[in-house]
C-alpha atoms as a PDB file:
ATOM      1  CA  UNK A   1     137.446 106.741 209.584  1.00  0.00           C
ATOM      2  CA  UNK A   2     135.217 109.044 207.478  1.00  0.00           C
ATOM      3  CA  UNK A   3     138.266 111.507 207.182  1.00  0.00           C
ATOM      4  CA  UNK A   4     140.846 108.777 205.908  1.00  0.00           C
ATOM      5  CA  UNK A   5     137.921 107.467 203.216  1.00  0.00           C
ATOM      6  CA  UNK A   6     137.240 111.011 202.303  1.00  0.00           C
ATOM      7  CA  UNK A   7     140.992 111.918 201.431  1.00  0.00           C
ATOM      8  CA  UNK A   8     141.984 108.419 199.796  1.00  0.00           C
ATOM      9  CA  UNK A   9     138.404 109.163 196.890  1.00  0.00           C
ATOM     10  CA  UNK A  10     139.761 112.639 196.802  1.00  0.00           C
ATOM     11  CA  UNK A  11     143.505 111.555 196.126  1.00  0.00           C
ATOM     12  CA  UNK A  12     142.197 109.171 193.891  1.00  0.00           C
ATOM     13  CA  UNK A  13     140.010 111.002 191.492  1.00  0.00           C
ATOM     14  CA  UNK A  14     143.204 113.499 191.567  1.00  0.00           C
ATOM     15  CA  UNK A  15     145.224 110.896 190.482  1.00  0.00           C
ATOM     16  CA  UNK A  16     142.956 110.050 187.874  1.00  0.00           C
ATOM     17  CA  UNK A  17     142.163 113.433 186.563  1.00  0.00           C
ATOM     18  CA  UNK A  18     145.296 114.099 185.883  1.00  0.00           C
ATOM     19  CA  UNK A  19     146.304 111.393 184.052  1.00  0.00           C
ATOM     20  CA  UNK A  20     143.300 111.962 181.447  1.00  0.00           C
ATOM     21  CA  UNK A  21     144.384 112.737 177.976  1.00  0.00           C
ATOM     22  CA  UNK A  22     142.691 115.412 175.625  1.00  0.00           C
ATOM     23  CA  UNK A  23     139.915 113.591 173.997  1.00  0.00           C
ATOM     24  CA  UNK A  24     140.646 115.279 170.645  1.00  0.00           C
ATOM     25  CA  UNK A  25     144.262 116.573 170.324  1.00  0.00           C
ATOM     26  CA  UNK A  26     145.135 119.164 167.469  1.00  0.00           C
ATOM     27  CA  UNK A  27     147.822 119.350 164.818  1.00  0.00           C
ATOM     28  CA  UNK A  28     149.232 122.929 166.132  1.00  0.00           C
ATOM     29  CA  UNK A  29     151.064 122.843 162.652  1.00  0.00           C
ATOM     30  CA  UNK A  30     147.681 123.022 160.814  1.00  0.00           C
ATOM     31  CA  UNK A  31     147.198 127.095 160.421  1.00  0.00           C
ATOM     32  CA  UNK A  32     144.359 127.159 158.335  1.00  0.00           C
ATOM     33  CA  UNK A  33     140.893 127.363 158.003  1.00  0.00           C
ATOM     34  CA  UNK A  34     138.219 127.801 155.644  1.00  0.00           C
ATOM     35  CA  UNK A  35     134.936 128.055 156.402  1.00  0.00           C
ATOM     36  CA  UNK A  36     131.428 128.469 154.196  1.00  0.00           C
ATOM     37  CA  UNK A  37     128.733 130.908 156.395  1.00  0.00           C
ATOM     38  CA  UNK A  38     125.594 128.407 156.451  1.00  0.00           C
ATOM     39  CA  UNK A  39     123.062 130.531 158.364  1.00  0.00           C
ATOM     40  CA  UNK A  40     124.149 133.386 155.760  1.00  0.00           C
ATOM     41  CA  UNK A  41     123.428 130.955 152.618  1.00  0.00           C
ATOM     42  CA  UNK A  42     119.888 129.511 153.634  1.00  0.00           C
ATOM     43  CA  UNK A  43     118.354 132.127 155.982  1.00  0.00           C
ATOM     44  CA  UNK A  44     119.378 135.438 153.494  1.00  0.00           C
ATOM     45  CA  UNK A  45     121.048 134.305 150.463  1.00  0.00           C
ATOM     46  CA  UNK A  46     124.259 135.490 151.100  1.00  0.00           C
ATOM     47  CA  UNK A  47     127.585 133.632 149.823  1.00  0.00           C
ATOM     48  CA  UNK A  48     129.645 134.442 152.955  1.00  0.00           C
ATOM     49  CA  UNK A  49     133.065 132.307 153.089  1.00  0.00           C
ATOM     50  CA  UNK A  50     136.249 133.300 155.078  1.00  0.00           C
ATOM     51  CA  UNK A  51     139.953 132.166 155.377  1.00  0.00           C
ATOM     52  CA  UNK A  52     141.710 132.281 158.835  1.00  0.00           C
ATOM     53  CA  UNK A  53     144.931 132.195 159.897  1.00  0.00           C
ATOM     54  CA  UNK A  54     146.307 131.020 163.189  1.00  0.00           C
ATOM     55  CA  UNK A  55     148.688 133.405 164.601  1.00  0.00           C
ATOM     56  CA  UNK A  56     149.455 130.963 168.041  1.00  0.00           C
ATOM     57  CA  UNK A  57     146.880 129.274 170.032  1.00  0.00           C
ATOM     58  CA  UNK A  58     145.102 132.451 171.190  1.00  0.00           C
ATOM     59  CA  UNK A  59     144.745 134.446 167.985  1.00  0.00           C
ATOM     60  CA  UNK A  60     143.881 134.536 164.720  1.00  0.00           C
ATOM     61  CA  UNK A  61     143.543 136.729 162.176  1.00  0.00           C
ATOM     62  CA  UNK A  62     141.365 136.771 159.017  1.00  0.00           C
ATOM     63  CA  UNK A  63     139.276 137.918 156.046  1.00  0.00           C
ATOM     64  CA  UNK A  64     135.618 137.157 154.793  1.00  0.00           C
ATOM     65  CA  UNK A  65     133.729 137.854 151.771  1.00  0.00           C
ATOM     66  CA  UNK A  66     130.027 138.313 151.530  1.00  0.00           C
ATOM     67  CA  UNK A  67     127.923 138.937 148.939  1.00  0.00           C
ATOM     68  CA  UNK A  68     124.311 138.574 148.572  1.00  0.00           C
ATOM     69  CA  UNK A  69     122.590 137.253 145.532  1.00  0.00           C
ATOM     70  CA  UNK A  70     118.661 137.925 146.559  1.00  0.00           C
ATOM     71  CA  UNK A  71     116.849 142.071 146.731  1.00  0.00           C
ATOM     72  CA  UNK A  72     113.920 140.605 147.962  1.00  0.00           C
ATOM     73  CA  UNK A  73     114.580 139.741 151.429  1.00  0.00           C
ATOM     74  CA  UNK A  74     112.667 141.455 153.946  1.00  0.00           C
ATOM     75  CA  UNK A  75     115.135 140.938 157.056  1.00  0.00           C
ATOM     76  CA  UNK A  76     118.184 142.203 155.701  1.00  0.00           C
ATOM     77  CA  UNK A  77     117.660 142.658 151.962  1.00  0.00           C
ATOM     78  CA  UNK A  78     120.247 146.117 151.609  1.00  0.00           C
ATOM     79  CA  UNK A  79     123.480 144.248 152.226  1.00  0.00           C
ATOM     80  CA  UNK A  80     124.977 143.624 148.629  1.00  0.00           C
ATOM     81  CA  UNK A  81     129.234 143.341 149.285  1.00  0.00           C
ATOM     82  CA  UNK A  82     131.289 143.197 152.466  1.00  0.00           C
ATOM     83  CA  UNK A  83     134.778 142.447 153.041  1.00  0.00           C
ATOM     84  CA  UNK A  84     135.290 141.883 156.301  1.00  0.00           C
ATOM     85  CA  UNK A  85     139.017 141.303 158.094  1.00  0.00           C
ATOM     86  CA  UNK A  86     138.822 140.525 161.505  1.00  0.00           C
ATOM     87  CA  UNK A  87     141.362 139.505 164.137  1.00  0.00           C
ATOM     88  CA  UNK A  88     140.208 137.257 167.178  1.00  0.00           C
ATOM     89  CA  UNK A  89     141.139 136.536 170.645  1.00  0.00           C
ATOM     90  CA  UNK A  90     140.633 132.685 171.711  1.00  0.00           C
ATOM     91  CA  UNK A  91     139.999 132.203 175.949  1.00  0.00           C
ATOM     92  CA  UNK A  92     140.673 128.138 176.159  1.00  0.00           C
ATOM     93  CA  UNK A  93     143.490 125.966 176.981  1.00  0.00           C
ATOM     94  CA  UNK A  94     142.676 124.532 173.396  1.00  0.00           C
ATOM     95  CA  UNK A  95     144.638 125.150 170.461  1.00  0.00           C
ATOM     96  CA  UNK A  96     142.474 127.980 168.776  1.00  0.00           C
ATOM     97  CA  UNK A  97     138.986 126.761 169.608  1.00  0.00           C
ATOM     98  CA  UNK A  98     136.608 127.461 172.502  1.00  0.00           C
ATOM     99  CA  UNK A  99     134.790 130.877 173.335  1.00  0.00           C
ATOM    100  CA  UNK A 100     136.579 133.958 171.205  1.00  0.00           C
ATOM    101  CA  UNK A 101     136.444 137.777 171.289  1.00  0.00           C
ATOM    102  CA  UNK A 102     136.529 139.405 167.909  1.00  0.00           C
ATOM    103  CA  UNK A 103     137.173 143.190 166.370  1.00  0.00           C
ATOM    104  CA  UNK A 104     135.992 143.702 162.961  1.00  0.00           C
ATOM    105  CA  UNK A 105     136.311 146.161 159.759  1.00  0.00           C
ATOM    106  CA  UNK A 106     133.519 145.920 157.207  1.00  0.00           C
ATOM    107  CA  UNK A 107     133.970 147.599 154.176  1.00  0.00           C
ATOM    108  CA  UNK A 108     130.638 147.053 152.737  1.00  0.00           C
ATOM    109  CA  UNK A 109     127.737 148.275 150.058  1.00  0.00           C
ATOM    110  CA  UNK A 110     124.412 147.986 150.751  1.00  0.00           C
ATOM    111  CA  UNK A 111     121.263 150.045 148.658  1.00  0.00           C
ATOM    112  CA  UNK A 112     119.443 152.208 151.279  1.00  0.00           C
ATOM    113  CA  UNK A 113     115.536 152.975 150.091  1.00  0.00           C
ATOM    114  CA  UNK A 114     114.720 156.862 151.070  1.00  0.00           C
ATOM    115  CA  UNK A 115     111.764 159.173 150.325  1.00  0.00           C
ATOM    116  CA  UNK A 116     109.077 156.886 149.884  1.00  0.00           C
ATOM    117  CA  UNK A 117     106.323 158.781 148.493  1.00  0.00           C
ATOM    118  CA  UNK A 118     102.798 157.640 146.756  1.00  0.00           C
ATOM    119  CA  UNK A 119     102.260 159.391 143.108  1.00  0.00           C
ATOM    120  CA  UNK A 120      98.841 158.984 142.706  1.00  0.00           C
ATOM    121  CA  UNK A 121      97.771 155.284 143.320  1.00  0.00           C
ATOM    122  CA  UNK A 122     101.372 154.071 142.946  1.00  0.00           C
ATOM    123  CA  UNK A 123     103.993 154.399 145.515  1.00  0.00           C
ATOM    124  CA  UNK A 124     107.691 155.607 144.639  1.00  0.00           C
ATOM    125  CA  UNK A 125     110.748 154.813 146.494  1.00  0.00           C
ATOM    126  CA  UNK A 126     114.194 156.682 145.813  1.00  0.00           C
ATOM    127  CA  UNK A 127     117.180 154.387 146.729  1.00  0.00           C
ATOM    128  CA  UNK A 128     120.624 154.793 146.382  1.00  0.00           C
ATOM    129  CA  UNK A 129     123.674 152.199 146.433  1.00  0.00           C
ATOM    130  CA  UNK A 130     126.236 153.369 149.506  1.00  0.00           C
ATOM    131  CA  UNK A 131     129.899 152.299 150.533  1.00  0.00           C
ATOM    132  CA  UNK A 132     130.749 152.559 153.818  1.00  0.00           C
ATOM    133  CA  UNK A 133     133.073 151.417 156.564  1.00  0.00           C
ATOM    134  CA  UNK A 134     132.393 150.036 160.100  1.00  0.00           C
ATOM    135  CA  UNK A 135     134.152 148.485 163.037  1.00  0.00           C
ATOM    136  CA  UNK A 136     132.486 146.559 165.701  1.00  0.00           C
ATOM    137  CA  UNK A 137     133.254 143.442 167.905  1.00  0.00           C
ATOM    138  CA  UNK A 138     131.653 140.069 167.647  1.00  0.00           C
ATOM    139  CA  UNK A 139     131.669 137.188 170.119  1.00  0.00           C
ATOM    140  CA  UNK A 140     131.209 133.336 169.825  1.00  0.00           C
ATOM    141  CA  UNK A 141     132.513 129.720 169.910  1.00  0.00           C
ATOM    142  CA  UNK A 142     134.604 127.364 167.617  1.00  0.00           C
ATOM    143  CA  UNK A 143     133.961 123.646 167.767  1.00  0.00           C
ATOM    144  CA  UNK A 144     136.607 121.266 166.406  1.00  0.00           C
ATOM    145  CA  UNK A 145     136.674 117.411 165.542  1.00  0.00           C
ATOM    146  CA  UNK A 146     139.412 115.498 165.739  1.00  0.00           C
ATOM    147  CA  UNK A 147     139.565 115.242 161.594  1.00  0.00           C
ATOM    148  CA  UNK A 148     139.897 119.057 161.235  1.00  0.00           C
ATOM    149  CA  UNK A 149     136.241 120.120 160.613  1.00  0.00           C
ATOM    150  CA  UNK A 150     135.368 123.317 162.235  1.00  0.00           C
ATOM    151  CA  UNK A 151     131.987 124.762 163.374  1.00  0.00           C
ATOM    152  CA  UNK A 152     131.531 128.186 164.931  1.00  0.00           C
ATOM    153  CA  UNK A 153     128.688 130.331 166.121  1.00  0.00           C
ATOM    154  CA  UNK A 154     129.180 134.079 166.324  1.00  0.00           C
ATOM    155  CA  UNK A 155     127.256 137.531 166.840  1.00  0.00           C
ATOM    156  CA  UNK A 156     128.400 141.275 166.733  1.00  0.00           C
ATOM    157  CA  UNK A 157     127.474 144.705 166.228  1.00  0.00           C
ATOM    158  CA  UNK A 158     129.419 147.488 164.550  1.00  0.00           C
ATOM    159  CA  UNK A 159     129.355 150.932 163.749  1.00  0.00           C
ATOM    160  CA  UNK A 160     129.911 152.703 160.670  1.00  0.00           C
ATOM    161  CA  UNK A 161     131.988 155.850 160.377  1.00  0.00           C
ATOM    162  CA  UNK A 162     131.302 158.732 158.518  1.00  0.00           C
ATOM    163  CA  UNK A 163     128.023 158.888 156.017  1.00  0.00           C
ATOM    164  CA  UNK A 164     125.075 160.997 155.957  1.00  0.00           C
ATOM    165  CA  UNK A 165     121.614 161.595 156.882  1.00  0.00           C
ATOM    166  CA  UNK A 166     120.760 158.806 154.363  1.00  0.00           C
ATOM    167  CA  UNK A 167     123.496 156.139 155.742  1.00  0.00           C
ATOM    168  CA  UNK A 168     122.393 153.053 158.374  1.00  0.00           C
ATOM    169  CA  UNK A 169     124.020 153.867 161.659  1.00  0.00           C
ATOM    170  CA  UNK A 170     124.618 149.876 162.619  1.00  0.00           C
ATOM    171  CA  UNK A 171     126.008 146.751 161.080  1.00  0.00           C
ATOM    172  CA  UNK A 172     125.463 143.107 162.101  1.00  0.00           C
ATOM    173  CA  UNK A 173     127.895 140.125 161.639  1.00  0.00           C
ATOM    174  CA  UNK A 174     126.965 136.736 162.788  1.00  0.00           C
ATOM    175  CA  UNK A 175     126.479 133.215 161.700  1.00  0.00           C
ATOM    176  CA  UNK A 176     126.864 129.545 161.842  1.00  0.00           C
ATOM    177  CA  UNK A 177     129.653 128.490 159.961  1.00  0.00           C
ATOM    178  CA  UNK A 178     131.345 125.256 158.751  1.00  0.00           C
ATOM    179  CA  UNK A 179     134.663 124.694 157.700  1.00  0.00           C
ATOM    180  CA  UNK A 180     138.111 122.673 157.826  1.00  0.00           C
ATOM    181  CA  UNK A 181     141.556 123.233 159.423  1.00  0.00           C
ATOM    182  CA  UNK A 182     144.502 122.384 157.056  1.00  0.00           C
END
């Protein structure tokens, strides 16, 4: 008797899984997205927006623009220009949203401080402004509402190529962004 009860609640909640509906189904037609870097803006003054394009519903491909508008920030206070194209891999049955894999370019200019020295009671610091490229890979999530808006959360790491003895070896990307699919 246990057996029978056991297989009719399993056949049922079957039955009923698979006749749920996506809670929030997407437009595949809308390939667009803009998005404003929020993190970027508050936490280091940086204007950081990007446009995406949906290639299907497991890539995209895109550009973002950064520049920062404050040379007093301690945590990150080099970084003046990046452009940034990037091309991402989505892993969801979801129509471009859900957990993503990301390789990056950055073209950017930053002002690196070098021999720091004190003349007397005053202390003197050479910098220079550098342009340099990197690559690197980022990962992270896209959240979408049923109206369009778009929220994503993303880290990475890159490497810049070439430079000198004076050049930073690393780049970071990352962010919490907000945006809209049109």
């Amino acid at each position: 008797m246990r057996n029978i009860t056991l297989l009719i609640l399993l056949f049922i909640t079957t039955i009923s899984v698979a006749q749920e509906k996506e809670e929030y189904p997407q437009d595949i037609n809308k390939k667009h997205e803009v998005k404003i870097n929020v993190l970027g803006l508050l936490a280091f003054e940086w204007l950081d927006v990007s446009y995406e394009y949906l290639i299907n519903e497991e890539s995209s491909a895109g550009i973002g623009i950064l520049t920062g508008f404050d040379n007093g920030n301690d945590i990150d206070n080099y970084r003046k220009f990046s452009l940034t194209p990037f091309y991402r891999r989505y892993f969801s049955s979801k129509f471009a949203r859900g957990f993503f894999v990301e390789g990056f370019g950055m073209l950017h200019t930053y002002e690196r401080d070098f021999d720091s020295f004190f003349n007397g009671n005053n202390m003197t610091t050479n910098s220079e402004n550098k342009t340099e490229f990197a690559v690197g890979i980022s990962v992270g999530g896209k959240f979408i509402s049923k109206r369009g808006f778009t929220t994503e959360i993303y880290l990475g790491l890159g490497r810049n190529l070439g430079g000198d003895d004076n050049s930073i070896a690393a780049v970071g990307r990352g962010g919490v962004s907000i945006g809209y699919r049109f």
